[in-house]
C-alpha atoms as a PDB file:
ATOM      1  CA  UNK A   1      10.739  21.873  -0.716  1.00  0.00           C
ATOM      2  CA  UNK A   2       6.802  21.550  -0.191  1.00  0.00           C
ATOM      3  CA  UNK A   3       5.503  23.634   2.972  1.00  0.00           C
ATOM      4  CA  UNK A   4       3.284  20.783   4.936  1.00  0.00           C
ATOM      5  CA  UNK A   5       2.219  22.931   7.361  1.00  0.00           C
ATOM      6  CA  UNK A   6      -1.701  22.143   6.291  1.00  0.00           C
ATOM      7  CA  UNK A   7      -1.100  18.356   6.422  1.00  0.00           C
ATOM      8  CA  UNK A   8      -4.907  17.053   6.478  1.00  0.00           C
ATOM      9  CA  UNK A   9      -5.379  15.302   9.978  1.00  0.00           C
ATOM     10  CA  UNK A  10      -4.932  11.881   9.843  1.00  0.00           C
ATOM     11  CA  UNK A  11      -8.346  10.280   9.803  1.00  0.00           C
ATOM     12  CA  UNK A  12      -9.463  12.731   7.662  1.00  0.00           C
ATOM     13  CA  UNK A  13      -7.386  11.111   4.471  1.00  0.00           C
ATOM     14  CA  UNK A  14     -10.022   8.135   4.604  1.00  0.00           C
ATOM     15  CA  UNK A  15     -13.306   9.900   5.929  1.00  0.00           C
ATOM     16  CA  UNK A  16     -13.448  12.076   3.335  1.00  0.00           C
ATOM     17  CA  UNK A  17     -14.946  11.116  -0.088  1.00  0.00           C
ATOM     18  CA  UNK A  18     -14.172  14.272  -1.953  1.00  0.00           C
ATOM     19  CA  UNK A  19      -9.903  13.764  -1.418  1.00  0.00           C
ATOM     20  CA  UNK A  20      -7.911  11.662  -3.604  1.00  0.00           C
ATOM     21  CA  UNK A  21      -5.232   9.966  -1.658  1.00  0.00           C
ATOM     22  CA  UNK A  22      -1.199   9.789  -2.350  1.00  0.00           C
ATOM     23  CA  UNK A  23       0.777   7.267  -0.187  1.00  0.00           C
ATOM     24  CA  UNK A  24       4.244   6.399  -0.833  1.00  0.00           C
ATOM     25  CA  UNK A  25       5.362   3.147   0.047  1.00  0.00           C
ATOM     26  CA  UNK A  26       8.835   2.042   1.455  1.00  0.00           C
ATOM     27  CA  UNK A  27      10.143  -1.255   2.998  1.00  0.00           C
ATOM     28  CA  UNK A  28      11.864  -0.648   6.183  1.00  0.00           C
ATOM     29  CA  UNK A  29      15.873  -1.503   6.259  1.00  0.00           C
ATOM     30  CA  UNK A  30      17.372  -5.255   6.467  1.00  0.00           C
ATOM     31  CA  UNK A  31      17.395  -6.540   9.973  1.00  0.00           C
ATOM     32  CA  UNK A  32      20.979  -6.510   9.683  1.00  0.00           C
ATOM     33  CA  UNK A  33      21.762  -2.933   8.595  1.00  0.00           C
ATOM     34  CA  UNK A  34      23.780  -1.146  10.966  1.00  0.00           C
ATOM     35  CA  UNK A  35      21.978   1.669  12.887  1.00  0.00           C
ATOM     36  CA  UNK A  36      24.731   4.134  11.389  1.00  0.00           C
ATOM     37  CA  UNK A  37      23.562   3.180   7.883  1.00  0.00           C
ATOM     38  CA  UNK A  38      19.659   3.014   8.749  1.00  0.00           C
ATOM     39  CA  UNK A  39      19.763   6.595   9.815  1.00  0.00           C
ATOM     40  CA  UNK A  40      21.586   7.237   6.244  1.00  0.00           C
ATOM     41  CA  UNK A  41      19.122   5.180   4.034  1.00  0.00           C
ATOM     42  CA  UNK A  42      16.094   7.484   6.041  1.00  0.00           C
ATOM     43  CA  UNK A  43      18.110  10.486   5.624  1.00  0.00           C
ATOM     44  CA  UNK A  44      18.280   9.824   1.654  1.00  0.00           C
ATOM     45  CA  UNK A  45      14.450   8.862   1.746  1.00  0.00           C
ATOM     46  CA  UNK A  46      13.089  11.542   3.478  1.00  0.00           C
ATOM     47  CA  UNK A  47      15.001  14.395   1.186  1.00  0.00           C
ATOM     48  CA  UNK A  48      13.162  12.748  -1.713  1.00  0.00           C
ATOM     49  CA  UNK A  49       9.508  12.395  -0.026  1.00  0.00           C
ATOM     50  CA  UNK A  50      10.251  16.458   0.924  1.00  0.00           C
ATOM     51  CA  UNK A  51       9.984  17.112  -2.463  1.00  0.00           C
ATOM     52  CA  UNK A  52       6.848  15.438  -2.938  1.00  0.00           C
ATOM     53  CA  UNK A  53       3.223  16.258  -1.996  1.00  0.00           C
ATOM     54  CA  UNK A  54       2.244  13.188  -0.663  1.00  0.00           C
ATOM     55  CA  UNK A  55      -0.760  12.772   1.933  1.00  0.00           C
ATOM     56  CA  UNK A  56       1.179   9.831   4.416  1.00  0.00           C
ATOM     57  CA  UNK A  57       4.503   6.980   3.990  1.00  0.00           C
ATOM     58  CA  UNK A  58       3.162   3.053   3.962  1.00  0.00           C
ATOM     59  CA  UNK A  59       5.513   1.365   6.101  1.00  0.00           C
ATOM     60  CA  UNK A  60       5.491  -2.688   4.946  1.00  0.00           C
ATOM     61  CA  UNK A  61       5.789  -5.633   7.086  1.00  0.00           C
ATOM     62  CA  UNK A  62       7.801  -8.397   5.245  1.00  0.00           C
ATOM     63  CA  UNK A  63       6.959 -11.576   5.745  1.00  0.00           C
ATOM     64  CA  UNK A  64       7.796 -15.036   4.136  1.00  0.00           C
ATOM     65  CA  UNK A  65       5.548 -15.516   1.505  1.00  0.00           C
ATOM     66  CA  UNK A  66       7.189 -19.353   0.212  1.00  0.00           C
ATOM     67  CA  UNK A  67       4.346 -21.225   0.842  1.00  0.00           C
ATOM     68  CA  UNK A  68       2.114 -19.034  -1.315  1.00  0.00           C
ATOM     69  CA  UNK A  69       4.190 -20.377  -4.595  1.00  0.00           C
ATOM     70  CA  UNK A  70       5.875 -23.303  -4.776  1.00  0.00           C
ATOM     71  CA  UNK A  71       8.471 -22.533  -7.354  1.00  0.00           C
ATOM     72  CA  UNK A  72      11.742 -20.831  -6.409  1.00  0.00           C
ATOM     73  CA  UNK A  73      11.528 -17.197  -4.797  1.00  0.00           C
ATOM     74  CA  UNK A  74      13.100 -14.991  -7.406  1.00  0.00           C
ATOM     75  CA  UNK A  75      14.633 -12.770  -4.709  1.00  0.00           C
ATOM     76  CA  UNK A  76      15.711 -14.210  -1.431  1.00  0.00           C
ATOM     77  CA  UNK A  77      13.763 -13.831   1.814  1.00  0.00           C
ATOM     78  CA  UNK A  78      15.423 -11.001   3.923  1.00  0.00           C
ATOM     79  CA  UNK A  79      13.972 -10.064   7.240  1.00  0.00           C
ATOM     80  CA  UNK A  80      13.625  -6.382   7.437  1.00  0.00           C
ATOM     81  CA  UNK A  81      12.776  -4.030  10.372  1.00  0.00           C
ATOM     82  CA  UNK A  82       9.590  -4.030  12.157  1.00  0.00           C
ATOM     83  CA  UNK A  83       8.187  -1.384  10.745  1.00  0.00           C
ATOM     84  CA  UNK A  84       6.206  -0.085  13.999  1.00  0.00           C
ATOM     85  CA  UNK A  85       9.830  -0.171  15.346  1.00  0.00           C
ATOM     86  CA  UNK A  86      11.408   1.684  12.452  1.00  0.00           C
ATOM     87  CA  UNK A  87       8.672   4.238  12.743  1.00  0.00           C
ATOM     88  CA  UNK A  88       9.124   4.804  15.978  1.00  0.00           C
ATOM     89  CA  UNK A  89      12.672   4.889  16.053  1.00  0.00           C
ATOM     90  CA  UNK A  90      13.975   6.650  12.862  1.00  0.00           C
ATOM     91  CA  UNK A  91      11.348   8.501  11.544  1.00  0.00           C
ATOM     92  CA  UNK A  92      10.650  10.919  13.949  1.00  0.00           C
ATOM     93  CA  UNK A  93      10.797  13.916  11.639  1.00  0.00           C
ATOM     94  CA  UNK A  94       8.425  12.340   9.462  1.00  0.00           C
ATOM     95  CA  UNK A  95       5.748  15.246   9.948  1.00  0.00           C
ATOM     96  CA  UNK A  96       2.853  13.337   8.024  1.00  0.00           C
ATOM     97  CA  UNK A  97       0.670  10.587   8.779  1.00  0.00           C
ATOM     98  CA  UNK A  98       2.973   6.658   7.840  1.00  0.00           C
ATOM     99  CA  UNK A  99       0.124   3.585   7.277  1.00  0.00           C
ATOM    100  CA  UNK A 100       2.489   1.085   9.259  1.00  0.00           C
ATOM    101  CA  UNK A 101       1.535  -2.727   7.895  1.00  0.00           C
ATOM    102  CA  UNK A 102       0.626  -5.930  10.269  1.00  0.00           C
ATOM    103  CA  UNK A 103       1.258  -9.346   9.064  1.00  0.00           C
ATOM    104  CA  UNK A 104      -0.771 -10.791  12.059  1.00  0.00           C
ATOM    105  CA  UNK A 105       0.409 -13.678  11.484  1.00  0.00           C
ATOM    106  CA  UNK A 106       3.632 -13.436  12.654  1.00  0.00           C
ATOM    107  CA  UNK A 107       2.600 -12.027  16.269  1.00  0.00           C
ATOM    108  CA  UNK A 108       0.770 -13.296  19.282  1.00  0.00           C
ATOM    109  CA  UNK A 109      -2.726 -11.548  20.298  1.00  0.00           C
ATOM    110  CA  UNK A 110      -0.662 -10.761  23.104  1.00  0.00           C
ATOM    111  CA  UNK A 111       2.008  -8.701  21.138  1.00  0.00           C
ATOM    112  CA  UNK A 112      -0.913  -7.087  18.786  1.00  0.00           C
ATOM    113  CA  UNK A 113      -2.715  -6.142  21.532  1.00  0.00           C
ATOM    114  CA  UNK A 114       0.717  -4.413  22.995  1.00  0.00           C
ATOM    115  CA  UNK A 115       1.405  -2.529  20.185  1.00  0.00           C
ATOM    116  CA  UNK A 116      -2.548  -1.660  19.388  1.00  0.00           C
ATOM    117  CA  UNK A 117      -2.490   0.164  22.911  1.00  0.00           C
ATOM    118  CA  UNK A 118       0.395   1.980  22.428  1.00  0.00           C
ATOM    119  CA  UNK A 119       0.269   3.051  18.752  1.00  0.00           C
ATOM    120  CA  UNK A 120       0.223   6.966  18.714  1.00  0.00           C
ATOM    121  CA  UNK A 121      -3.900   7.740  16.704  1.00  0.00           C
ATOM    122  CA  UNK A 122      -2.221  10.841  15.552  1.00  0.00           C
ATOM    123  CA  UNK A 123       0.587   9.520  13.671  1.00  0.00           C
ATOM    124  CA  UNK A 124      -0.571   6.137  12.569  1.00  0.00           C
ATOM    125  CA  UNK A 125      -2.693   4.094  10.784  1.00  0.00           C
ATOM    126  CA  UNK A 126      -2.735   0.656   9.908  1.00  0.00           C
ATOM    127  CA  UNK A 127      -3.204  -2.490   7.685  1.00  0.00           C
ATOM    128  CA  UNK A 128      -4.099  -5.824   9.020  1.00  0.00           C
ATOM    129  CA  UNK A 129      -2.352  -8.664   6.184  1.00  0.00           C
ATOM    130  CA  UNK A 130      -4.000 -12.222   6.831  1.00  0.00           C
ATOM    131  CA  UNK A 131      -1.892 -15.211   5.805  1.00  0.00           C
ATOM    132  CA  UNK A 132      -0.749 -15.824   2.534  1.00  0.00           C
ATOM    133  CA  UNK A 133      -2.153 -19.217   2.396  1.00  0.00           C
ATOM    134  CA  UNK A 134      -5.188 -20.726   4.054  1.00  0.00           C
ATOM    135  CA  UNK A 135      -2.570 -23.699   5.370  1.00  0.00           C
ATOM    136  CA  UNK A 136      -0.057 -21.443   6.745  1.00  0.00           C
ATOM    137  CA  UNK A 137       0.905 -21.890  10.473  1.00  0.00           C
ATOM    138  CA  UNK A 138       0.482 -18.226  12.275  1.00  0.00           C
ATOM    139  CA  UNK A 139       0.132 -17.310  15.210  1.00  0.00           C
ATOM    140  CA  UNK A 140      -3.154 -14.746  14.757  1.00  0.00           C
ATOM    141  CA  UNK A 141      -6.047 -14.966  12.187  1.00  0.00           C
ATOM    142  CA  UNK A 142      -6.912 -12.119  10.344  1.00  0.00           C
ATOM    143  CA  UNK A 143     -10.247 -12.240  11.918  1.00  0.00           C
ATOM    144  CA  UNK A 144      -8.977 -12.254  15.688  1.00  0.00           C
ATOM    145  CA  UNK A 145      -7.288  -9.373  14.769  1.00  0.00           C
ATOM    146  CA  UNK A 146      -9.524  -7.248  13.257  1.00  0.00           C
ATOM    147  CA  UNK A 147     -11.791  -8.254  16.774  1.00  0.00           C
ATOM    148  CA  UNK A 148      -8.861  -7.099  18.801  1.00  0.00           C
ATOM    149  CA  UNK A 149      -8.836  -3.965  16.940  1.00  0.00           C
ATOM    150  CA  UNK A 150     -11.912  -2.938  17.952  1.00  0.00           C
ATOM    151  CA  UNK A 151     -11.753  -3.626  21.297  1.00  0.00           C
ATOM    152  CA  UNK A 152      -8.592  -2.762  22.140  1.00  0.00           C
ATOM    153  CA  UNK A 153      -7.912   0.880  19.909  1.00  0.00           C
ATOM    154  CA  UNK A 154     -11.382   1.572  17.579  1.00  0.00           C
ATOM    155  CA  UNK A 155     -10.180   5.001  17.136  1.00  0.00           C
ATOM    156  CA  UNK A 156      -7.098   3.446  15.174  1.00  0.00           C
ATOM    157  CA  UNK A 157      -7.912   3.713  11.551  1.00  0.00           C
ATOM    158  CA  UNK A 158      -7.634   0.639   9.696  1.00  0.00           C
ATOM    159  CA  UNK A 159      -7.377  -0.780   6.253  1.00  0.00           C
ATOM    160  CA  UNK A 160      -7.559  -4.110   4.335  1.00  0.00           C
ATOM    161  CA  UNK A 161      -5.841  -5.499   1.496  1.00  0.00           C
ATOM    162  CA  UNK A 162      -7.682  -5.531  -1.743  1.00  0.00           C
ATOM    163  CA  UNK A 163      -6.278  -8.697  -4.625  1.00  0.00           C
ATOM    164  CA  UNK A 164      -7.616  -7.739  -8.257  1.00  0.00           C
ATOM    165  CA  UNK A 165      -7.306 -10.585  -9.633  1.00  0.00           C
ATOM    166  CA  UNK A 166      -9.917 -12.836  -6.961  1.00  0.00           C
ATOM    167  CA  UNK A 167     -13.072 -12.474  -9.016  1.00  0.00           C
ATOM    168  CA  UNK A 168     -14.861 -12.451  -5.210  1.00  0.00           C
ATOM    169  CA  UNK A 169     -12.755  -9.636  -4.184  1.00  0.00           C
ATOM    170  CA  UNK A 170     -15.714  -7.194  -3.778  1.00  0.00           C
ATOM    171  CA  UNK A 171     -17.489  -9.737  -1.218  1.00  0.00           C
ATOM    172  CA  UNK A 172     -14.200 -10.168   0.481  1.00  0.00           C
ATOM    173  CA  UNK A 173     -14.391  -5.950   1.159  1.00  0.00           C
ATOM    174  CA  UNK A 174     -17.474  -5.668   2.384  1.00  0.00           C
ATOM    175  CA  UNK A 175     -16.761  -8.524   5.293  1.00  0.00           C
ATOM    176  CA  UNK A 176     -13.417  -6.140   5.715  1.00  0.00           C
ATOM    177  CA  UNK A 177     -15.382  -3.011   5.928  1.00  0.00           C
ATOM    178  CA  UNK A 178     -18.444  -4.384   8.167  1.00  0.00           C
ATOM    179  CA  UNK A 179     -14.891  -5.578  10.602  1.00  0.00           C
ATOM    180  CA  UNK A 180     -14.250  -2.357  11.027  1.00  0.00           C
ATOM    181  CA  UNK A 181     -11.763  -1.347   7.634  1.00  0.00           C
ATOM    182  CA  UNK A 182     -12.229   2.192   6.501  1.00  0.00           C
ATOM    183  CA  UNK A 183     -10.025   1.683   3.717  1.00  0.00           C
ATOM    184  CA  UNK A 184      -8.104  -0.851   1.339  1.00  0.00           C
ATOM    185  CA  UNK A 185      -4.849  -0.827  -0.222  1.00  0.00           C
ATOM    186  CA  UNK A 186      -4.561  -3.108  -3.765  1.00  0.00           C
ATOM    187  CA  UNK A 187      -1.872  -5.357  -4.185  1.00  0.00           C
ATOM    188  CA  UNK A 188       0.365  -4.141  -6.737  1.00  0.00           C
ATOM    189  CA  UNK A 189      -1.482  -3.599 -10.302  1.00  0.00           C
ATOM    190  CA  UNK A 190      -0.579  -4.405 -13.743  1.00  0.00           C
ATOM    191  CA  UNK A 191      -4.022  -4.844 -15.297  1.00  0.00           C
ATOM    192  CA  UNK A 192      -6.286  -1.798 -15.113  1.00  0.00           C
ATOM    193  CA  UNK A 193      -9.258  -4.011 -15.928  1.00  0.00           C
ATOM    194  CA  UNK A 194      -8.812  -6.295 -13.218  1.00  0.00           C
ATOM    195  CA  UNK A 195      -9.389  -3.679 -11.024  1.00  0.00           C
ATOM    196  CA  UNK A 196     -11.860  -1.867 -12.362  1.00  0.00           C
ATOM    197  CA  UNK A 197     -14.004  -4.788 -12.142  1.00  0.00           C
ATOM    198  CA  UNK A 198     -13.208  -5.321  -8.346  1.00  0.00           C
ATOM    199  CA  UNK A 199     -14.003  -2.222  -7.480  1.00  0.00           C
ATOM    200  CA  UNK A 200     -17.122  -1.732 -10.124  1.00  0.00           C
ATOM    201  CA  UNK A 201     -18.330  -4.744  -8.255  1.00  0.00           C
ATOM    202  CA  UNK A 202     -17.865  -3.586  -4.916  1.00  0.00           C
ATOM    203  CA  UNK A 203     -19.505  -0.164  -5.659  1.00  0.00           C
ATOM    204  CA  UNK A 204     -22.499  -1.890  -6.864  1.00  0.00           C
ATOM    205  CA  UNK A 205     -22.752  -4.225  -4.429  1.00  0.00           C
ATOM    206  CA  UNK A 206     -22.314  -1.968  -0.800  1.00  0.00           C
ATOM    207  CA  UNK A 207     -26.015  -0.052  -3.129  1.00  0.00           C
ATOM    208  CA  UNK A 208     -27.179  -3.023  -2.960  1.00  0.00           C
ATOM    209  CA  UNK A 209     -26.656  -3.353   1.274  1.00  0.00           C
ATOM    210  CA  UNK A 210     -27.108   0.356   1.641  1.00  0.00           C
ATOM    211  CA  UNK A 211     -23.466   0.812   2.874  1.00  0.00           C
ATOM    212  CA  UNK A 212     -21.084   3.929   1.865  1.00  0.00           C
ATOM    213  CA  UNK A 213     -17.815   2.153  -0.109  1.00  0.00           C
ATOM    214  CA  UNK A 214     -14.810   2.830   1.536  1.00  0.00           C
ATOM    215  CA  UNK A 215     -11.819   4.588  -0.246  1.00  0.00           C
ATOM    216  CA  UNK A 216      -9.879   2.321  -2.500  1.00  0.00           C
ATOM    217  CA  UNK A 217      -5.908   2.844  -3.000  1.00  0.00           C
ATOM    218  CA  UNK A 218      -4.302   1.435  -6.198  1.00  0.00           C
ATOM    219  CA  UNK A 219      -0.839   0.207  -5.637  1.00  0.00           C
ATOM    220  CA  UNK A 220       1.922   0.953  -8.721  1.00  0.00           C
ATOM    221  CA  UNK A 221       5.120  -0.266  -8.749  1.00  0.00           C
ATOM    222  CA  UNK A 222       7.869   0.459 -11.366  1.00  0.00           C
ATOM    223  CA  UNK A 223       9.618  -2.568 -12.829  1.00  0.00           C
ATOM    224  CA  UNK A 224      12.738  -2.126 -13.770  1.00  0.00           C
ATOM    225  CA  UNK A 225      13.944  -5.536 -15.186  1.00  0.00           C
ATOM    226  CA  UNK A 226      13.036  -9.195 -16.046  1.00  0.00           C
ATOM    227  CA  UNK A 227      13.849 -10.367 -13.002  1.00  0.00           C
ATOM    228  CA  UNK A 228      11.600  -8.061 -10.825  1.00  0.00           C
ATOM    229  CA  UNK A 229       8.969  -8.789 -13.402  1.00  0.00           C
ATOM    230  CA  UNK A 230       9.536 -12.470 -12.435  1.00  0.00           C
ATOM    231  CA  UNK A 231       9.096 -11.597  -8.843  1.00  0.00           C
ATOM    232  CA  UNK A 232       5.880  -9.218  -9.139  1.00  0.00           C
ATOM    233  CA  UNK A 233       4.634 -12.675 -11.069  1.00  0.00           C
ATOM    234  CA  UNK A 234       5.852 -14.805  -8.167  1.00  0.00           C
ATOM    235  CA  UNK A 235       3.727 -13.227  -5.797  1.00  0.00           C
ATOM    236  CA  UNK A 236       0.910 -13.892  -8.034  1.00  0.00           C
ATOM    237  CA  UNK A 237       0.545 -10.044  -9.710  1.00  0.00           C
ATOM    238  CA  UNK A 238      -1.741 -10.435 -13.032  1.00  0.00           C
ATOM    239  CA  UNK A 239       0.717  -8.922 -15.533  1.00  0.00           C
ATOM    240  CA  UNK A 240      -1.368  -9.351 -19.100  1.00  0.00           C
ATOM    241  CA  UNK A 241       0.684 -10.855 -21.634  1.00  0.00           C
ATOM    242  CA  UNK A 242       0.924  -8.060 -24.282  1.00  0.00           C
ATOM    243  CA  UNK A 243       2.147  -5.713 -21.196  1.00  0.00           C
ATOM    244  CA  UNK A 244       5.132  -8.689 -20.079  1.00  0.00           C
ATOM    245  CA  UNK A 245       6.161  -8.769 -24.056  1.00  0.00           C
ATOM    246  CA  UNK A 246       6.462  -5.246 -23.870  1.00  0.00           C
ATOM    247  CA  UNK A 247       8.337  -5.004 -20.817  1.00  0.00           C
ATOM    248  CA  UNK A 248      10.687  -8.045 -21.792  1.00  0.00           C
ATOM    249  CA  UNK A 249      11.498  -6.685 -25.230  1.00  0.00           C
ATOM    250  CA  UNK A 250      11.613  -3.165 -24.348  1.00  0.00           C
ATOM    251  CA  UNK A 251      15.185  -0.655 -24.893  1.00  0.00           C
ATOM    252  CA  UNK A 252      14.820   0.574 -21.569  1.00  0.00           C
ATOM    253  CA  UNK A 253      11.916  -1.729 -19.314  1.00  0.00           C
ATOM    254  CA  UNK A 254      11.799   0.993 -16.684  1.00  0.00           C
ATOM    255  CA  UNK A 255      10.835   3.617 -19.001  1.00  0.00           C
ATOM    256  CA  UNK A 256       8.535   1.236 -20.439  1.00  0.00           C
ATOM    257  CA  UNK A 257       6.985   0.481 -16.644  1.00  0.00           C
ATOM    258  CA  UNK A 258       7.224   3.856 -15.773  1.00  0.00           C
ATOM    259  CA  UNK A 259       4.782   5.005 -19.033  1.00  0.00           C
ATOM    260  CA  UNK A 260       2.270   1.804 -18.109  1.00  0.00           C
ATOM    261  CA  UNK A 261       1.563   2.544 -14.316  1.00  0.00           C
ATOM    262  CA  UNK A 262       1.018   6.277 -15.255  1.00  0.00           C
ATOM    263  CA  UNK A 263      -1.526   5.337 -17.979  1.00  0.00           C
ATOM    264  CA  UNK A 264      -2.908   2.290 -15.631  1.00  0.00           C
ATOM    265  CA  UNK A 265      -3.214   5.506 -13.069  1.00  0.00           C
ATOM    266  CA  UNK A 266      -5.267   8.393 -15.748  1.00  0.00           C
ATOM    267  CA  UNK A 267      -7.496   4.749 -16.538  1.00  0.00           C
ATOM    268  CA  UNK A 268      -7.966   4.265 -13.012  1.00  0.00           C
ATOM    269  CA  UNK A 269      -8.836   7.763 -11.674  1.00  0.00           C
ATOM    270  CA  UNK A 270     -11.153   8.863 -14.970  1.00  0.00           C
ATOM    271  CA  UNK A 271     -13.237   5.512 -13.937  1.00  0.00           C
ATOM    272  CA  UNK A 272     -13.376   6.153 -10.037  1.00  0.00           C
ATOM    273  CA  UNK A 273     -14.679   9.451 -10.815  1.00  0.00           C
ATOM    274  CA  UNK A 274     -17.256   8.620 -13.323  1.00  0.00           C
ATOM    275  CA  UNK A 275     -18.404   5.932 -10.941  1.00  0.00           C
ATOM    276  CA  UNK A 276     -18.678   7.741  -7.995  1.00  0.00           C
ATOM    277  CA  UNK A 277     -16.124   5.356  -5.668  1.00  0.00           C
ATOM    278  CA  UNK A 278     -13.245   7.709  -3.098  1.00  0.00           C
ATOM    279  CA  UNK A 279      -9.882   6.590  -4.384  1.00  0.00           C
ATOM    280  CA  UNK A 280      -6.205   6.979  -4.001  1.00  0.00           C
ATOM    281  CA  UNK A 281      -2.778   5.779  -4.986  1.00  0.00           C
ATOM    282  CA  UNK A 282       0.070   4.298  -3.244  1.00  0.00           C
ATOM    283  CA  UNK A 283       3.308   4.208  -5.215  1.00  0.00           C
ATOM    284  CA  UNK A 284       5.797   1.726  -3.969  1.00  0.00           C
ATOM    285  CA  UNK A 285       9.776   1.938  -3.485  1.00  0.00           C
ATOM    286  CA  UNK A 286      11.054  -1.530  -2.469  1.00  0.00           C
ATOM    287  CA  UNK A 287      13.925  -1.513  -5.268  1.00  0.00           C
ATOM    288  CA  UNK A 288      17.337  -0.393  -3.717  1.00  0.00           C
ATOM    289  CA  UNK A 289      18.490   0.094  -7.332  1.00  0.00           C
ATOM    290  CA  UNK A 290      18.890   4.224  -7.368  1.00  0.00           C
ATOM    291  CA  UNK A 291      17.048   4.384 -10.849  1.00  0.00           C
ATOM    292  CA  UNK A 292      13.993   2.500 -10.034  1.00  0.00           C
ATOM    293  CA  UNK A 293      13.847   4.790  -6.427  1.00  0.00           C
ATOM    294  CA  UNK A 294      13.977   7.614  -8.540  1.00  0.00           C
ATOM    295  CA  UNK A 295      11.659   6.697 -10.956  1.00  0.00           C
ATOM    296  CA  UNK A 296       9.192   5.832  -8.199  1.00  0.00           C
ATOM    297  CA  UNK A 297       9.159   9.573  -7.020  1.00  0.00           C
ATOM    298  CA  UNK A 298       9.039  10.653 -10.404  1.00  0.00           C
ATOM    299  CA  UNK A 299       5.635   8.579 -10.831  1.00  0.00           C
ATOM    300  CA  UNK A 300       4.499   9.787  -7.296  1.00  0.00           C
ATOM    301  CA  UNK A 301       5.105  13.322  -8.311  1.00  0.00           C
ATOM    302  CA  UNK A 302       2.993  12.638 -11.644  1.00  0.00           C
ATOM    303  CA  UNK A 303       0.312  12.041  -9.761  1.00  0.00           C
ATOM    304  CA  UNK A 304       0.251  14.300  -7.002  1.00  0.00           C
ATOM    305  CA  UNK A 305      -0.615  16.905 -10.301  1.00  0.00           C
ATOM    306  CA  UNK A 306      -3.632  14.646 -11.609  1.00  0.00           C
ATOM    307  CA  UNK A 307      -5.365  13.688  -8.023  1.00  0.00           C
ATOM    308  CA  UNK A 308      -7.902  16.035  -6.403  1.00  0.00           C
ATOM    309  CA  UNK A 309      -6.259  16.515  -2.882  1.00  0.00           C
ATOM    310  CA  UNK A 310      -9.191  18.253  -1.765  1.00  0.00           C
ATOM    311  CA  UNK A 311      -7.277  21.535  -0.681  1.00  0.00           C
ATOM    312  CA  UNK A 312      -9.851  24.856   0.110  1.00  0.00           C
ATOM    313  CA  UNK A 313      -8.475  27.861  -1.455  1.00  0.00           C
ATOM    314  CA  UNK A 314      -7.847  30.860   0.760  1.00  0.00           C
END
């Protein structure tokens, strides 16, 4: 068991440039579970994040994502929890900060603006996800949002979603960060370079405007077959070619994944700290597969020993 009892305060994990962040990211229960079995499922999860030394749980918010590809989902599209309400309701001995997700599309300003005033600043952060397509019907903007934000709860931290792979990413950021984002989480990453470039570009360009760049989180996610490899495609993840050969003709693909987001991770951190940028991980669980949950921990705990957590010794 890891003693949390010096859990750095919450705003603290973004605000300060000399910690290397940790997140571990879950998807809350089907809509459908039984309460019974929800309290099981966060029972199970919780034993395994107790073993780990991470700095705060990412809660996501699921949303239908069809009209960002046309072709055929490779997994079907099952509504999960809320995660404000799964928070809030079975994770009350979560004793660390959880970074709970907003698609704002799906609510009304009226319902943002509900939970914005009630969300607890010392337990919470969040993430504000715009649509997944430019002509999908929601029901708030991204940009509404992020106004609401401010008006309604500026001392709630908030964060932005970073995609590698747009080669105007790093513009894209800075309109984030001057809305009021103090931090960004990646999609999920399978090409190192990708991102080094989006965030090489970013660094260069908040010099440029005079601004301090905000910490960048790398999302990792184990793959532990073809199929999720199809899906992680789907959703438009850059997976190089060499790396999906690899993974399709591989003895065992999750080792194989496993052994690529770890050296994705040493590429990622030695180039943060050479340029200078605050930087963290987030290592998602969304499998329900027992071996791809367990080697998700096993990467988390890999590298809770390589990050700078910015402890003081005493």
């Amino acid at each position: 068991m890891v003693d949390h009892s010096d859990s750095t305060p919450l705003r603290t994990l973004v605000t300060d440039a000399g910690r290397e962040i940790l997140l571990f990211g879950i998807t809350p229960p089907r809509l459908s579970t039984d309460p019974a079995r929800i309290r099981e499922i966060t029972a199970a999860t919780l034993a395994r994040l107790d073993t780990l030394e991470v700095d705060g749980l990412a809660l996501y918010d699921i949303d239908d994502e069809s009209d960002r590809n046309p072709a055929e989902r490779p997994f079907p599209y099952l509504p999960t929890l809320d995660p404000a309400v799964y928070h809030a309701e079975y994770l009350g001995e979560w004793d660390r900060p959880a970074v709970v997700y907003r698609c704002v599309g799906k609510y009304s300003e009226a319902q943002l603006r509900t939970w914005l005033q009630t969300a607890d600043a010392d337990r919470v952060l969040t993430v504000f996800v715009g649509a997944s397509s430019k002509d999908k019907q929601v029901r708030t903007r991204l940009s509404p949002a992020q106004a609401l934000r401010r008006d309604v709860r500026p001392d709630l931290p908030l964060g932005g979603v970073a995609i590698t792979e747009r080669p105007d990413e790093h513009l894209r950021l800075i309109a984030k960060q001057q809305a009021g984002c103090e931090y960004f989480i990646s999609q999920v990453i399978y090409s190192s370079d990708a991102a080094k470039s989006m965030v090489s570009d970013y660094f260069y360009a908040c010099r440029e405007r005079h601004l301090e760049p905000k910490p960048v989180l790398f999302t990792l996610s184990v793959c532990g077959s073809v199929k999720t490899l199809a899906f992680l495609k789907w959703l438009g993840v850059h997976v190089p070619r060499w790396l999906e050969n690899s993974l399709r003709h591989a003895d065992d693909t999750l080792a194989e994944s496993s052994a690529h987001c770890l050296a994705t991770a040493r590429d990622l951190i030695a180039f943060c700290r050479r340029l200078g940028l605050p930087f963290g991980f987030l290592v998602e669980s969304v499998s329900i597969r027992k071996s791809e949950i367990e080697a998700s921990v096993a990467l988390a705990g890999e590298l809770s020993g390589l990050l700078e957590r910015g402890r003081k010794s005493g």
